[in-house]
C-alpha atoms as a PDB file:
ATOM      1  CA  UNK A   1      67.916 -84.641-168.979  1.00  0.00           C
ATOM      2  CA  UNK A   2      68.122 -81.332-170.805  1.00  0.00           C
ATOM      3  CA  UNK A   3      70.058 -78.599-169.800  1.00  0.00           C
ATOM      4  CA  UNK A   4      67.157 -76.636-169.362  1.00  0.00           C
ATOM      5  CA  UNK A   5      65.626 -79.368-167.127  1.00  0.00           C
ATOM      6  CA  UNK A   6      68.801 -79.745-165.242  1.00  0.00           C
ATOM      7  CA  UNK A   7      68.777 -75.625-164.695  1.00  0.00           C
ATOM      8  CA  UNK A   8      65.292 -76.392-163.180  1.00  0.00           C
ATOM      9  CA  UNK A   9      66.259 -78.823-160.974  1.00  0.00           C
ATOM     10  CA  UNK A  10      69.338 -77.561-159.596  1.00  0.00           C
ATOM     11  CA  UNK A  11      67.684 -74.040-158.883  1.00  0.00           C
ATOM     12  CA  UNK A  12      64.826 -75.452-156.810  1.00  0.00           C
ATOM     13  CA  UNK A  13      64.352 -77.349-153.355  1.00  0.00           C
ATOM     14  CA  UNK A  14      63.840 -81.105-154.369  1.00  0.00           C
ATOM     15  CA  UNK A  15      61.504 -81.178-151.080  1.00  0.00           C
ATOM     16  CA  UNK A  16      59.498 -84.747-151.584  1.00  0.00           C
ATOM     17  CA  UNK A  17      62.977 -86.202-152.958  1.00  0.00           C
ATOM     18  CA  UNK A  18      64.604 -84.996-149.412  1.00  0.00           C
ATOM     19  CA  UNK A  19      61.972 -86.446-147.201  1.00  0.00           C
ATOM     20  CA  UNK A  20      61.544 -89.754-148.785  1.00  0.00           C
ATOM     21  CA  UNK A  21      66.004 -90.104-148.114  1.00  0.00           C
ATOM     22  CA  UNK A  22      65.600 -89.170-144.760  1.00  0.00           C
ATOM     23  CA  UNK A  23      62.720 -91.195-144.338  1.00  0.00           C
ATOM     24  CA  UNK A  24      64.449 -94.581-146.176  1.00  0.00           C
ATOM     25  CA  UNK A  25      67.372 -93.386-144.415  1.00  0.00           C
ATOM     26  CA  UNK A  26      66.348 -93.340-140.542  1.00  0.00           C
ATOM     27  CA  UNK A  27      64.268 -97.156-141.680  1.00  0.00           C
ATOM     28  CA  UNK A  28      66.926 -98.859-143.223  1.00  0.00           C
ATOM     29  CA  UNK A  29      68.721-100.704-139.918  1.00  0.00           C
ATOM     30  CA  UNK A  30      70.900-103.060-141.983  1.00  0.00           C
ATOM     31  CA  UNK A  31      72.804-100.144-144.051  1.00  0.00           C
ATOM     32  CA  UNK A  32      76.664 -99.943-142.849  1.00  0.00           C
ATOM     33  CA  UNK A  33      75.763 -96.362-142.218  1.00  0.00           C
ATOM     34  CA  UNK A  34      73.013 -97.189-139.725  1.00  0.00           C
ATOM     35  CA  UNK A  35      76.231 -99.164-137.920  1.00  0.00           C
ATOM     36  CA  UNK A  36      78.442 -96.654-138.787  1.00  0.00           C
ATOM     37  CA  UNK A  37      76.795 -93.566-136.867  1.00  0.00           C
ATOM     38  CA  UNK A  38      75.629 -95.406-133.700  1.00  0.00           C
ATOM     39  CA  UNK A  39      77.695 -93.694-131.401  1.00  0.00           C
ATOM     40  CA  UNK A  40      76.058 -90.327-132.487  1.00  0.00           C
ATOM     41  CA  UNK A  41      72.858 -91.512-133.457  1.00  0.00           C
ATOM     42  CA  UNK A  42      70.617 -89.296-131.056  1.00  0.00           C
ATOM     43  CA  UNK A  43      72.151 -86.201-133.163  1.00  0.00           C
ATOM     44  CA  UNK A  44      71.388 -88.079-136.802  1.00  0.00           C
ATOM     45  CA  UNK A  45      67.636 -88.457-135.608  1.00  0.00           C
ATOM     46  CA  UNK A  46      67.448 -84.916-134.618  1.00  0.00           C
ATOM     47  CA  UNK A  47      69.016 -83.596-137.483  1.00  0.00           C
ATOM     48  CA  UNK A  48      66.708 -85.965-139.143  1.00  0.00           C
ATOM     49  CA  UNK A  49      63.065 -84.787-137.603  1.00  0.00           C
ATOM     50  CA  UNK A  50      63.919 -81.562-137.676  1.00  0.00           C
ATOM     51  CA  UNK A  51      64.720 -81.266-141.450  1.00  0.00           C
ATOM     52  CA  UNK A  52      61.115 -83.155-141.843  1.00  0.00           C
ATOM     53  CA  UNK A  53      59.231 -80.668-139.896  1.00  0.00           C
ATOM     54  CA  UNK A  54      60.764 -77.973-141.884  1.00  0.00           C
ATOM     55  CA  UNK A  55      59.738 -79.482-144.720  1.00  0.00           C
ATOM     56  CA  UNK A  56      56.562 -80.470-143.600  1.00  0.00           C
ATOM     57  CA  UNK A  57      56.742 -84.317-143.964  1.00  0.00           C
ATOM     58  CA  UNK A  58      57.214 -85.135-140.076  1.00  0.00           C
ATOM     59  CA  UNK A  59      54.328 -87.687-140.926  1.00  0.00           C
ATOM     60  CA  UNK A  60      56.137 -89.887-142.883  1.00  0.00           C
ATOM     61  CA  UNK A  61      58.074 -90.582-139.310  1.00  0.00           C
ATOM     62  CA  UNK A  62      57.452 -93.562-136.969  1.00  0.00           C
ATOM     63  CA  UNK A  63      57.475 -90.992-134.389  1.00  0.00           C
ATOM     64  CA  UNK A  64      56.269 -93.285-131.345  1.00  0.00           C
ATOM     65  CA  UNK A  65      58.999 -95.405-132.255  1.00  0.00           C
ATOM     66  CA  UNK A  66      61.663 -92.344-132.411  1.00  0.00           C
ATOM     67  CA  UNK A  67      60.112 -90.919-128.815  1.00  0.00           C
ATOM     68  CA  UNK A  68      60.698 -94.829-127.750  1.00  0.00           C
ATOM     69  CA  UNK A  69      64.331 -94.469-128.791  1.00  0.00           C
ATOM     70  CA  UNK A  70      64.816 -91.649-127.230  1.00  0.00           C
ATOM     71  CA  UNK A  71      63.409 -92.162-123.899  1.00  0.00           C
ATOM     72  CA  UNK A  72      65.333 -95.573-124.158  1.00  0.00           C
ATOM     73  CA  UNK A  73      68.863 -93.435-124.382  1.00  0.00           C
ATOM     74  CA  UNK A  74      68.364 -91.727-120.919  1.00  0.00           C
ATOM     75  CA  UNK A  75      71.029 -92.643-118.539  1.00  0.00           C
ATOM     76  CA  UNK A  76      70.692 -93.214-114.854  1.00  0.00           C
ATOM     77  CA  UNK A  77      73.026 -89.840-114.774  1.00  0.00           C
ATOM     78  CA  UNK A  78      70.111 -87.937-115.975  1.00  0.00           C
ATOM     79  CA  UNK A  79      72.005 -87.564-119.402  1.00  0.00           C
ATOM     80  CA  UNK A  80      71.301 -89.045-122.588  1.00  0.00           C
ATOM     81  CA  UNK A  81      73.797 -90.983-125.077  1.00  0.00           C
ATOM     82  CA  UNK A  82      74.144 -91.787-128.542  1.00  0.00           C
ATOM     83  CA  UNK A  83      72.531 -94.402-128.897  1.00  0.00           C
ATOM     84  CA  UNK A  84      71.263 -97.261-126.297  1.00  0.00           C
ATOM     85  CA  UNK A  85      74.773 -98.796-125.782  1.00  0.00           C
ATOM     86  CA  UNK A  86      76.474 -95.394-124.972  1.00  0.00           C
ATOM     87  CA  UNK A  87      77.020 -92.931-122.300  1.00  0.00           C
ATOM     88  CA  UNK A  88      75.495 -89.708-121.283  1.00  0.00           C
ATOM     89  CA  UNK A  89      77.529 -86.648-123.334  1.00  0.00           C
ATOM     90  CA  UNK A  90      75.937 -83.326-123.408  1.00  0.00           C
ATOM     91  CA  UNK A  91      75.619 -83.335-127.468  1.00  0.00           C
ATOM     92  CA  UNK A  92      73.408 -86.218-127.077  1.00  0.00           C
ATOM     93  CA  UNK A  93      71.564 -85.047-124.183  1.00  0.00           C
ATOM     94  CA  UNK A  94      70.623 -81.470-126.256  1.00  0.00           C
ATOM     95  CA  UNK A  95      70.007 -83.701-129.336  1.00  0.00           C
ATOM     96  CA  UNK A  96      67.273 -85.767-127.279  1.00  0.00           C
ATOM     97  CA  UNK A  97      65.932 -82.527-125.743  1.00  0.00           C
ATOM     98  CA  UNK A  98      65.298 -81.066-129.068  1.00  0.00           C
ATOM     99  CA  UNK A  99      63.725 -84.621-130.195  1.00  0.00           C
ATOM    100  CA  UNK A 100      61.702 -83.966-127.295  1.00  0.00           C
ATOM    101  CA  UNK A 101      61.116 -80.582-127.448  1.00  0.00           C
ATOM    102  CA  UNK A 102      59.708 -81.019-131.269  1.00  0.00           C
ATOM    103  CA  UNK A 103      57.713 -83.913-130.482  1.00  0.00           C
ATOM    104  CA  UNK A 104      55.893 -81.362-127.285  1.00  0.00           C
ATOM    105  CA  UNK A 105      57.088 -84.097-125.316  1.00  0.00           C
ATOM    106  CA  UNK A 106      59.565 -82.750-122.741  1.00  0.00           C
ATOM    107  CA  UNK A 107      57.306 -83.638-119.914  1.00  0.00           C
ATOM    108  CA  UNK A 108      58.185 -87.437-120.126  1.00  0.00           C
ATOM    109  CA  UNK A 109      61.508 -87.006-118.764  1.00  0.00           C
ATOM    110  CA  UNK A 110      62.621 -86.262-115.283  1.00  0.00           C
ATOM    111  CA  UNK A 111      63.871 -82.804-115.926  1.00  0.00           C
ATOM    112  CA  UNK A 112      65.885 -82.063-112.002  1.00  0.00           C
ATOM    113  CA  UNK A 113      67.679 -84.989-112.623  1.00  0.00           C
ATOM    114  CA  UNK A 114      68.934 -84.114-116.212  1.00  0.00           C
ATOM    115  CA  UNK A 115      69.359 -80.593-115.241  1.00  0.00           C
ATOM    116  CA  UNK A 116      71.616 -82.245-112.031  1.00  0.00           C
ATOM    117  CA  UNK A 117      73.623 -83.868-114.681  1.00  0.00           C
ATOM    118  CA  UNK A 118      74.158 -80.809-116.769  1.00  0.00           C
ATOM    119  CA  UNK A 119      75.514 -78.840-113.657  1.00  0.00           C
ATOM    120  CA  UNK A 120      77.454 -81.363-112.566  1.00  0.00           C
ATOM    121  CA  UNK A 121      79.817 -80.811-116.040  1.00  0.00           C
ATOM    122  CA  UNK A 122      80.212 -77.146-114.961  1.00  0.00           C
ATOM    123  CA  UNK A 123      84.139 -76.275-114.442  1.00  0.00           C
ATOM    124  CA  UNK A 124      85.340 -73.856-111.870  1.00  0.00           C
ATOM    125  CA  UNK A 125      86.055 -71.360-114.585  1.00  0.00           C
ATOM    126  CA  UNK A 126      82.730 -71.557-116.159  1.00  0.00           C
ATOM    127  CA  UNK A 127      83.283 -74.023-119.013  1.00  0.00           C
ATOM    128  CA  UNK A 128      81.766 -77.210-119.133  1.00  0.00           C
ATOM    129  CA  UNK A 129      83.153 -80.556-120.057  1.00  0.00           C
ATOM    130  CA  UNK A 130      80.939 -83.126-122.515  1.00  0.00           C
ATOM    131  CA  UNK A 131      81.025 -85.671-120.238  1.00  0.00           C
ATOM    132  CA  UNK A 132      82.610 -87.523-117.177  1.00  0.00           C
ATOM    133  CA  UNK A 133      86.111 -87.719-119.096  1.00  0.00           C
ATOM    134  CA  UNK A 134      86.481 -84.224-119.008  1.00  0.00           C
ATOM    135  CA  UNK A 135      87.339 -83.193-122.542  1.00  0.00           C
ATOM    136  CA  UNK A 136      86.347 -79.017-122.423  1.00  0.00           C
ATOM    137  CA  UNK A 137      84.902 -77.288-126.059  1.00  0.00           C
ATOM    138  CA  UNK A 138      82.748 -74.025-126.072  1.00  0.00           C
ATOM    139  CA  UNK A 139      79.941 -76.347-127.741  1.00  0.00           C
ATOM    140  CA  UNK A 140      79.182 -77.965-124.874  1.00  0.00           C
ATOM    141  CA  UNK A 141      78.595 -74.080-123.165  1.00  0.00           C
ATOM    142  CA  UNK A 142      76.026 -74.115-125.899  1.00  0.00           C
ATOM    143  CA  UNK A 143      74.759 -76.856-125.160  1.00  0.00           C
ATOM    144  CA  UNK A 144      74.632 -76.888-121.473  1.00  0.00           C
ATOM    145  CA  UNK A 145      72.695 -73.678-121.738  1.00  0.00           C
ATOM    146  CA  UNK A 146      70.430 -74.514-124.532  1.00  0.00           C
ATOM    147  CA  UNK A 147      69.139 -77.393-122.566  1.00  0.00           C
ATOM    148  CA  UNK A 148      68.448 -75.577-119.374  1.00  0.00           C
ATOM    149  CA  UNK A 149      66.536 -73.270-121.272  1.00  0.00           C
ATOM    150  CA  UNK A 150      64.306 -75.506-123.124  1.00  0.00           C
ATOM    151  CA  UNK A 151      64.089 -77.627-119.700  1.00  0.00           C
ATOM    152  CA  UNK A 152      63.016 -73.640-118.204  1.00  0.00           C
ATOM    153  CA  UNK A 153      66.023 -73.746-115.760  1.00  0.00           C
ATOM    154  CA  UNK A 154      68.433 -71.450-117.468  1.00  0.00           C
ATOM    155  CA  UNK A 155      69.894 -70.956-113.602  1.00  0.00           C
ATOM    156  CA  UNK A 156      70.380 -74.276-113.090  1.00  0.00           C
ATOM    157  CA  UNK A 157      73.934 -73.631-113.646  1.00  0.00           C
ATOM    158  CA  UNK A 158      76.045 -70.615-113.147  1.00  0.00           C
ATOM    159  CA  UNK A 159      75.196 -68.402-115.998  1.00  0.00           C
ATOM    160  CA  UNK A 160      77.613 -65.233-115.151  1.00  0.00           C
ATOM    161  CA  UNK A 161      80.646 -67.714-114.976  1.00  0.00           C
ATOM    162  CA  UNK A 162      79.380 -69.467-118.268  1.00  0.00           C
ATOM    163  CA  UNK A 163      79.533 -66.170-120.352  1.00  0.00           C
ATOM    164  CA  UNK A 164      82.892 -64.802-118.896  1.00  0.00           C
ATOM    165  CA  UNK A 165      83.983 -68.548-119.809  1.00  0.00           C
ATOM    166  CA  UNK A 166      82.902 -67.752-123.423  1.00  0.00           C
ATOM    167  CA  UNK A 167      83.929 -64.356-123.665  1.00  0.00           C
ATOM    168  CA  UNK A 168      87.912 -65.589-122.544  1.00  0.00           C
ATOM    169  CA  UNK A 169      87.422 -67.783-125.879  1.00  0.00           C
ATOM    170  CA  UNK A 170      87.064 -65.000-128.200  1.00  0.00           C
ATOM    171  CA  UNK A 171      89.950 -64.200-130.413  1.00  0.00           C
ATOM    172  CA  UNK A 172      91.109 -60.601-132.045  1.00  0.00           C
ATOM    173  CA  UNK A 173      89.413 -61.374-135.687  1.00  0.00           C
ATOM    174  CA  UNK A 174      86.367 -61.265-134.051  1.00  0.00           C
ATOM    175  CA  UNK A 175      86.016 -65.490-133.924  1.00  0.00           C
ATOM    176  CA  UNK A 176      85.659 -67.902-131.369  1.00  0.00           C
ATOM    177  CA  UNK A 177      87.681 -71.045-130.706  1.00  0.00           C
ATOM    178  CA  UNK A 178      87.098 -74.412-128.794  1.00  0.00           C
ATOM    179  CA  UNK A 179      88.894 -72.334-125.864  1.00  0.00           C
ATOM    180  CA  UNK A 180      90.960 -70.118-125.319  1.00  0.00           C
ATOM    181  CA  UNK A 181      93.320 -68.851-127.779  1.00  0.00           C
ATOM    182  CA  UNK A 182      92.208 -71.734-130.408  1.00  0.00           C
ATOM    183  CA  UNK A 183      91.707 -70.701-133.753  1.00  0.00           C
ATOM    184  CA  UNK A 184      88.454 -68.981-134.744  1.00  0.00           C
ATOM    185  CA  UNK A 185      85.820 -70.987-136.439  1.00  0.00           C
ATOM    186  CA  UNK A 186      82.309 -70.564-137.799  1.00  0.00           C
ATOM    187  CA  UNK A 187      81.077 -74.011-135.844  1.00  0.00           C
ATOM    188  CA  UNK A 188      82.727 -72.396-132.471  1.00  0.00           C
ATOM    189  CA  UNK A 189      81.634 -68.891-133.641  1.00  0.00           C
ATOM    190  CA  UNK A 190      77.634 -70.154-134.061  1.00  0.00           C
ATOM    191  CA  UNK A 191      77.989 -71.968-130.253  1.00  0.00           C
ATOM    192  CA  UNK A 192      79.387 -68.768-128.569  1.00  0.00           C
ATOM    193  CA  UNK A 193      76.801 -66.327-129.717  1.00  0.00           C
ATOM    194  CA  UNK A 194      73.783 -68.344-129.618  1.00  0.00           C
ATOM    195  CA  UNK A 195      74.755 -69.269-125.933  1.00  0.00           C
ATOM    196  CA  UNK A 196      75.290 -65.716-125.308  1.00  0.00           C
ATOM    197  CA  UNK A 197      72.107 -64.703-126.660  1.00  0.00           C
ATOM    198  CA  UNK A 198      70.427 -67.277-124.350  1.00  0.00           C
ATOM    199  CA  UNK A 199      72.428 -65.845-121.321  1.00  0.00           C
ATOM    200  CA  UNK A 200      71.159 -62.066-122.587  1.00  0.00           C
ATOM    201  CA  UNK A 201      75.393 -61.304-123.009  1.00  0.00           C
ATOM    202  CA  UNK A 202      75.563 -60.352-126.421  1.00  0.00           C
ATOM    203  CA  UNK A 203      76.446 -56.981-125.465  1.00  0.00           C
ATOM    204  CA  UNK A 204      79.749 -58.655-124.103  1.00  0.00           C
ATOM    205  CA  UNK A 205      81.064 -59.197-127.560  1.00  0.00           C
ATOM    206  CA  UNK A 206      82.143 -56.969-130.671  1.00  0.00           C
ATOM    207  CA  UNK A 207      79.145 -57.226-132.901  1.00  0.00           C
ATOM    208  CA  UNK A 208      80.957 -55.821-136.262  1.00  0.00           C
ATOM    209  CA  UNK A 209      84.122 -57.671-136.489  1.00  0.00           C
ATOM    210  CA  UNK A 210      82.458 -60.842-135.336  1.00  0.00           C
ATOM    211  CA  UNK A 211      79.451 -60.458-138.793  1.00  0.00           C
ATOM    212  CA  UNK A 212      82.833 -59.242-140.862  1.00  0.00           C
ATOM    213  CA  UNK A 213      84.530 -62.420-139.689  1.00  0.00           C
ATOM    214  CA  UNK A 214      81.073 -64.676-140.839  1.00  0.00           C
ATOM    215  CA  UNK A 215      80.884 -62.558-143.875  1.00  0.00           C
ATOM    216  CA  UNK A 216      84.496 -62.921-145.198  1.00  0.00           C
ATOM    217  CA  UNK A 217      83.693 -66.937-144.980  1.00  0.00           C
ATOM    218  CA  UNK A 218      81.866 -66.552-148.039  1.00  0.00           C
ATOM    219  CA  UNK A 219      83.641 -67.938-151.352  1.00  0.00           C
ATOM    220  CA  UNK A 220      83.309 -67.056-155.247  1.00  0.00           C
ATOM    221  CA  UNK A 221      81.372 -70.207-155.564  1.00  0.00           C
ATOM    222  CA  UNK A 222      78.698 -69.082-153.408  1.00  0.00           C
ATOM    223  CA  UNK A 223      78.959 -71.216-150.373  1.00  0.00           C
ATOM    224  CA  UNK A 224      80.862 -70.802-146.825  1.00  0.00           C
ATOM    225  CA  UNK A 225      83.230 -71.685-145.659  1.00  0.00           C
ATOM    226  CA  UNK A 226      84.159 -72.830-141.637  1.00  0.00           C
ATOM    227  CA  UNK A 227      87.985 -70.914-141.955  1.00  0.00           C
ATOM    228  CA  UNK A 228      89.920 -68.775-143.964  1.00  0.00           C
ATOM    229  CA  UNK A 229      91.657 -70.355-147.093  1.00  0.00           C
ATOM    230  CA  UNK A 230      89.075 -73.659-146.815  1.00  0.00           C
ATOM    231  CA  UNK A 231      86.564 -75.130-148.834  1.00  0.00           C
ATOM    232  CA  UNK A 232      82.998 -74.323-149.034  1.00  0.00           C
ATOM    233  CA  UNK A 233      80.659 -76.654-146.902  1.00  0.00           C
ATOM    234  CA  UNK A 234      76.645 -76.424-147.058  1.00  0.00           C
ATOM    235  CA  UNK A 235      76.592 -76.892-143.101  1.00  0.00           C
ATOM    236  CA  UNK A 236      78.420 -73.433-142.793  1.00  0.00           C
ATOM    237  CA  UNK A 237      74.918 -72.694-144.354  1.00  0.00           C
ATOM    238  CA  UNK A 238      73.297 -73.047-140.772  1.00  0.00           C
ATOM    239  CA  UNK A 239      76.650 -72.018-138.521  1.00  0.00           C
ATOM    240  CA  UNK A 240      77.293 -68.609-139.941  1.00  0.00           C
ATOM    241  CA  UNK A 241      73.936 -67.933-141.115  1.00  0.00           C
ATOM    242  CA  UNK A 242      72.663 -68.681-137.471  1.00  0.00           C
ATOM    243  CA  UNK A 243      75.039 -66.074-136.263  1.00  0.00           C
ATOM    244  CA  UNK A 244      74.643 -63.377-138.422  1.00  0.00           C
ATOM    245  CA  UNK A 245      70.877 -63.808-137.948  1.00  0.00           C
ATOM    246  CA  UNK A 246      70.854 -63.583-134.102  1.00  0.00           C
ATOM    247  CA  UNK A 247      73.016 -60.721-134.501  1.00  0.00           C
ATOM    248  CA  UNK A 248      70.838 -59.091-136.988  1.00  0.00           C
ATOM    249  CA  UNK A 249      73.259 -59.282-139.760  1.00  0.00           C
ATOM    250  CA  UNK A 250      71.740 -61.802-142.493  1.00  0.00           C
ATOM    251  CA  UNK A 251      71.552 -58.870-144.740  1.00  0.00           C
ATOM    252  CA  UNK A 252      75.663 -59.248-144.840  1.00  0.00           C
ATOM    253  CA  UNK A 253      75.593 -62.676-147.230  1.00  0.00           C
ATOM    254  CA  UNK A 254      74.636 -62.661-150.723  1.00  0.00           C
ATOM    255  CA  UNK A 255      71.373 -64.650-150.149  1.00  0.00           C
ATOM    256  CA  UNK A 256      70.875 -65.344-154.136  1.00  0.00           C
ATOM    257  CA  UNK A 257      74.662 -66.771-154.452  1.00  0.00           C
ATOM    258  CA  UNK A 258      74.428 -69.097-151.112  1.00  0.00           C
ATOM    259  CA  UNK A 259      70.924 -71.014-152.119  1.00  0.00           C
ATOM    260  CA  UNK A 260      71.845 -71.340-155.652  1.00  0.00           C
ATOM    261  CA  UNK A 261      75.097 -72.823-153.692  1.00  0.00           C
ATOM    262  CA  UNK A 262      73.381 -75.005-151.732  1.00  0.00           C
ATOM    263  CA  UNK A 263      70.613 -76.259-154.708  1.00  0.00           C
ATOM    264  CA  UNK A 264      73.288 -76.999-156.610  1.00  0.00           C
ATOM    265  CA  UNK A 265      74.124 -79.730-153.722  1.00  0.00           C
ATOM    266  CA  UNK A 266      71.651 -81.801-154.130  1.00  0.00           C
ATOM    267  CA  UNK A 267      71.460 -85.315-155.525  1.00  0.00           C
ATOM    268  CA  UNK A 268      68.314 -84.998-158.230  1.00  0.00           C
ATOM    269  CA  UNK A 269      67.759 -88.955-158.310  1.00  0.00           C
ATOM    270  CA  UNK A 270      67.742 -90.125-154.652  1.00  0.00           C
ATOM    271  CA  UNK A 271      67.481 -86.993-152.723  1.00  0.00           C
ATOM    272  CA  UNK A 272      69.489 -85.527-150.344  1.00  0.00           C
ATOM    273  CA  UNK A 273      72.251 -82.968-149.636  1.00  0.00           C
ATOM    274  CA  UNK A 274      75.763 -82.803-149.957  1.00  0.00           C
ATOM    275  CA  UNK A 275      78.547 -80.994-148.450  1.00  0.00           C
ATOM    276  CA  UNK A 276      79.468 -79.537-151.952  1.00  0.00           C
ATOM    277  CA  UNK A 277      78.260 -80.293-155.590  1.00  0.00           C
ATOM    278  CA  UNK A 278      78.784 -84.062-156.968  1.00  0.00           C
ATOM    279  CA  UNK A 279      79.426 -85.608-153.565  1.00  0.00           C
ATOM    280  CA  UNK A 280      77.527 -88.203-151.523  1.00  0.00           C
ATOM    281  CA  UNK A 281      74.676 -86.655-149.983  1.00  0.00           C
ATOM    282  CA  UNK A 282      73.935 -87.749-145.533  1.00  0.00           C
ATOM    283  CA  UNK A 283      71.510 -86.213-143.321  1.00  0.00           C
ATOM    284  CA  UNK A 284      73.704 -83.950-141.531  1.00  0.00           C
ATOM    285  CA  UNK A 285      73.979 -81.836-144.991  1.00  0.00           C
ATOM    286  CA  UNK A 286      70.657 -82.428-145.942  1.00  0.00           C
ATOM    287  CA  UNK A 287      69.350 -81.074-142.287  1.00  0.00           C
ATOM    288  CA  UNK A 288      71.855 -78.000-142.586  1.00  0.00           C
ATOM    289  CA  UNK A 289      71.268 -77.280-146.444  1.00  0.00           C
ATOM    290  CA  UNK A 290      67.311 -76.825-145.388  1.00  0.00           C
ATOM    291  CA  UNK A 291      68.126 -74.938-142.781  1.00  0.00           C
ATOM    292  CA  UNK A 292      70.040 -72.198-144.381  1.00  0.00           C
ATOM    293  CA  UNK A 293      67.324 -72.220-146.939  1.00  0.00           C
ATOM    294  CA  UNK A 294      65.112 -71.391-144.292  1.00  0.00           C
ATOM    295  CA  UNK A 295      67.007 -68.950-142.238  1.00  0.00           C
ATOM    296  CA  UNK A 296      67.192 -66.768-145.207  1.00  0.00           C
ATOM    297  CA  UNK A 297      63.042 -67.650-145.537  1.00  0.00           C
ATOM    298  CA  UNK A 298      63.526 -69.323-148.926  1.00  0.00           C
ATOM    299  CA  UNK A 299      61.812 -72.939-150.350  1.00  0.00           C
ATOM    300  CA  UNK A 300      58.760 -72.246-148.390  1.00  0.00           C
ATOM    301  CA  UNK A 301      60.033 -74.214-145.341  1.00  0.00           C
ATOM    302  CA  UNK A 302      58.652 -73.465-141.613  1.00  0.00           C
ATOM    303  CA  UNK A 303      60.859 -71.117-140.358  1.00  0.00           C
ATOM    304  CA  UNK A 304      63.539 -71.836-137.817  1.00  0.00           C
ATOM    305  CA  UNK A 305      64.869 -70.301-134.667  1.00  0.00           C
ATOM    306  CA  UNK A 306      68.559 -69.115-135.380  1.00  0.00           C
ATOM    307  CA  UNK A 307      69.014 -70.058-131.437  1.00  0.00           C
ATOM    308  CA  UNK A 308      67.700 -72.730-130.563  1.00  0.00           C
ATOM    309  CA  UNK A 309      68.038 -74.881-133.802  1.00  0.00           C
ATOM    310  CA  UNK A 310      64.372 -75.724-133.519  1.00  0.00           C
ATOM    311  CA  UNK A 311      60.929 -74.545-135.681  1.00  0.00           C
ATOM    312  CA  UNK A 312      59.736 -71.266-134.220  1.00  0.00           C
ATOM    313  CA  UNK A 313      56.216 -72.982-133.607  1.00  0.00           C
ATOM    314  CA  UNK A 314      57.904 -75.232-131.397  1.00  0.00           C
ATOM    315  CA  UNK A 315      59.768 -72.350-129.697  1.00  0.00           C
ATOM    316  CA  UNK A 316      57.117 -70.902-129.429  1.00  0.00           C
ATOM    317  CA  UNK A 317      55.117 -73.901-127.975  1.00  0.00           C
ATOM    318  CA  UNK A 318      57.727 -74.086-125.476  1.00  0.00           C
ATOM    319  CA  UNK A 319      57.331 -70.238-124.190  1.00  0.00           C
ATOM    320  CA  UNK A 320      54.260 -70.449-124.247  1.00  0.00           C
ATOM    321  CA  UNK A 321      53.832 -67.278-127.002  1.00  0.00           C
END
């Protein structure tokens, strides 16, 4: 290949190339990946669909087959797991509820009971554990309230307690941590404003110095990074990018140095994204890569909701708008 063909390539969104990976990828049941990500399946299948839609390609899906799977994952708790052999954890259960959600089929669950099993992970102080063994991270605030809202039960559990929860986890660079007084980080920052925008509490945080804190992740090479004085990652594409956007701040990043960043990330021969340039592409880059691409409204992709991690048709759908 030329240079001037490789300067193509790497400076446009290899879109057919991306959906025929995560196409061969979700269909291919004897790879040692397929083994290797059981236990957090449901999440590789949403990151999966949702990167198709984006693109456009969500028929090239067995999608009664991936509604089967889903449905199949529901635990008597009301919860969802992994995968069929695993336990209800909220990650899953907002991974299947976005599956759902996508596929306008939210209606063939029992949502009381999985809203029952959602509150019942609420903690006296307001933060809520992933599952029965108790482990406490602000992502599962996020995720706890994401789900109630697509499930339209946002009061299902104690809202007020859940923000002042989040709010304690805040730190004085304008970050957010897995609790309190952990360090700051863009994954952590993306879960405690989104869930605050779903609880209508972003007025409870210091808009500014938490966009200068997303901002300053940014690195010579383009890309973003997750925490100061660490590499750049394409899935710090979608957490700080998410952020800024709800908080009306996109304008912060250079846009033209972050998608030729995350072009440069792709593999030209089988498809895919990596985390950075020359490394092994997945589907958890891939889905995060296109979805920085179209947070900034780049690549012709359907757009996405910064919040809710879903299209904005399907948002949309959902509210009824």
């Amino acid at each position: 290949m030329s240079a001037k063909d490789l300067n193509k390539v790497i400076n446009t969104l290899l879109r057919d190339k991306h959906a025929q990976y995560i196409a061969s990828f979700e269909k291919n049941k004897e790879s040692f990946e397929f083994y290797a990500t059981e236990h957090f399946r449901m999440s590789g299948v949403y990151w999966g669909v949702t990167a198709m839609q984006l693109l456009g390609n969500l028929d090239l899906m067995d999608n009664d087959a991936i509604l089967a799977w889903v449905l199949s994952c529901q635990r008597e708790d009301g919860g969802f797991g992994g995968s069929e052999r695993h336990d209800s954890h909220l990650l899953y259960t907002l991974s299947a509820i976005q599956i759902l959600a996508l596929y306008g089929a939210l209606d063939r669950i029992n949502a009381d009971r999985t809203l029952s099993y959602i509150s019942s992970l609420q903690q006296a102080d307001g933060s809520f554990a992933g599952d029965t063994w108790g482990e406490i991270d602000t992502r599962f605030s996020y995720c706890a309230l994401l789900c109630c809202s697509l499930l339209g039960n946002l009061h299902a559990v104690n809202v007020p307690k859940a923000v002042s929860y989040i709010v304690s986890c805040q730190n004085i660079d304008g970050g957010f941590g897995c609790t309190a007084g952990n360090e700051s980080h863009a994954g952590q920052v993306f879960c405690c404003v989104a869930a605050l925008h779903l609880a209508g509490a972003l007025d409870r945080l210091d808009r500014d110095l938490t966009c200068w804190w997303l901002c300053e992740r940014q690195t010579k090479s383009g890309g973003l990074n997750g925490r100061p004085e660490k590499l750049q990652d394409v899935c710090y594409s979608w957490w700080c990018l998410s952020a800024l956007s709800i908080l009306d701040c996109l304008h912060w990043i250079d846009r033209d140095a972050l998608s030729s960043f995350i072009l440069q990330c792709q593999d030209e021969e089988r498809g895919g994204i990596a985390d950075r340039p020359e490394d092994m592409v997945d589907v958890f880059h891939t889905f995060f890569g296109i979805a920085g691409l179209s947070l900034m409204g780049l690549c012709d992709l359907e757009p996405i909701d910064p919040t809710y991690a879903l299209p904005v048709s399907t948002v949309h759908s959902i509210r009824g708008t």
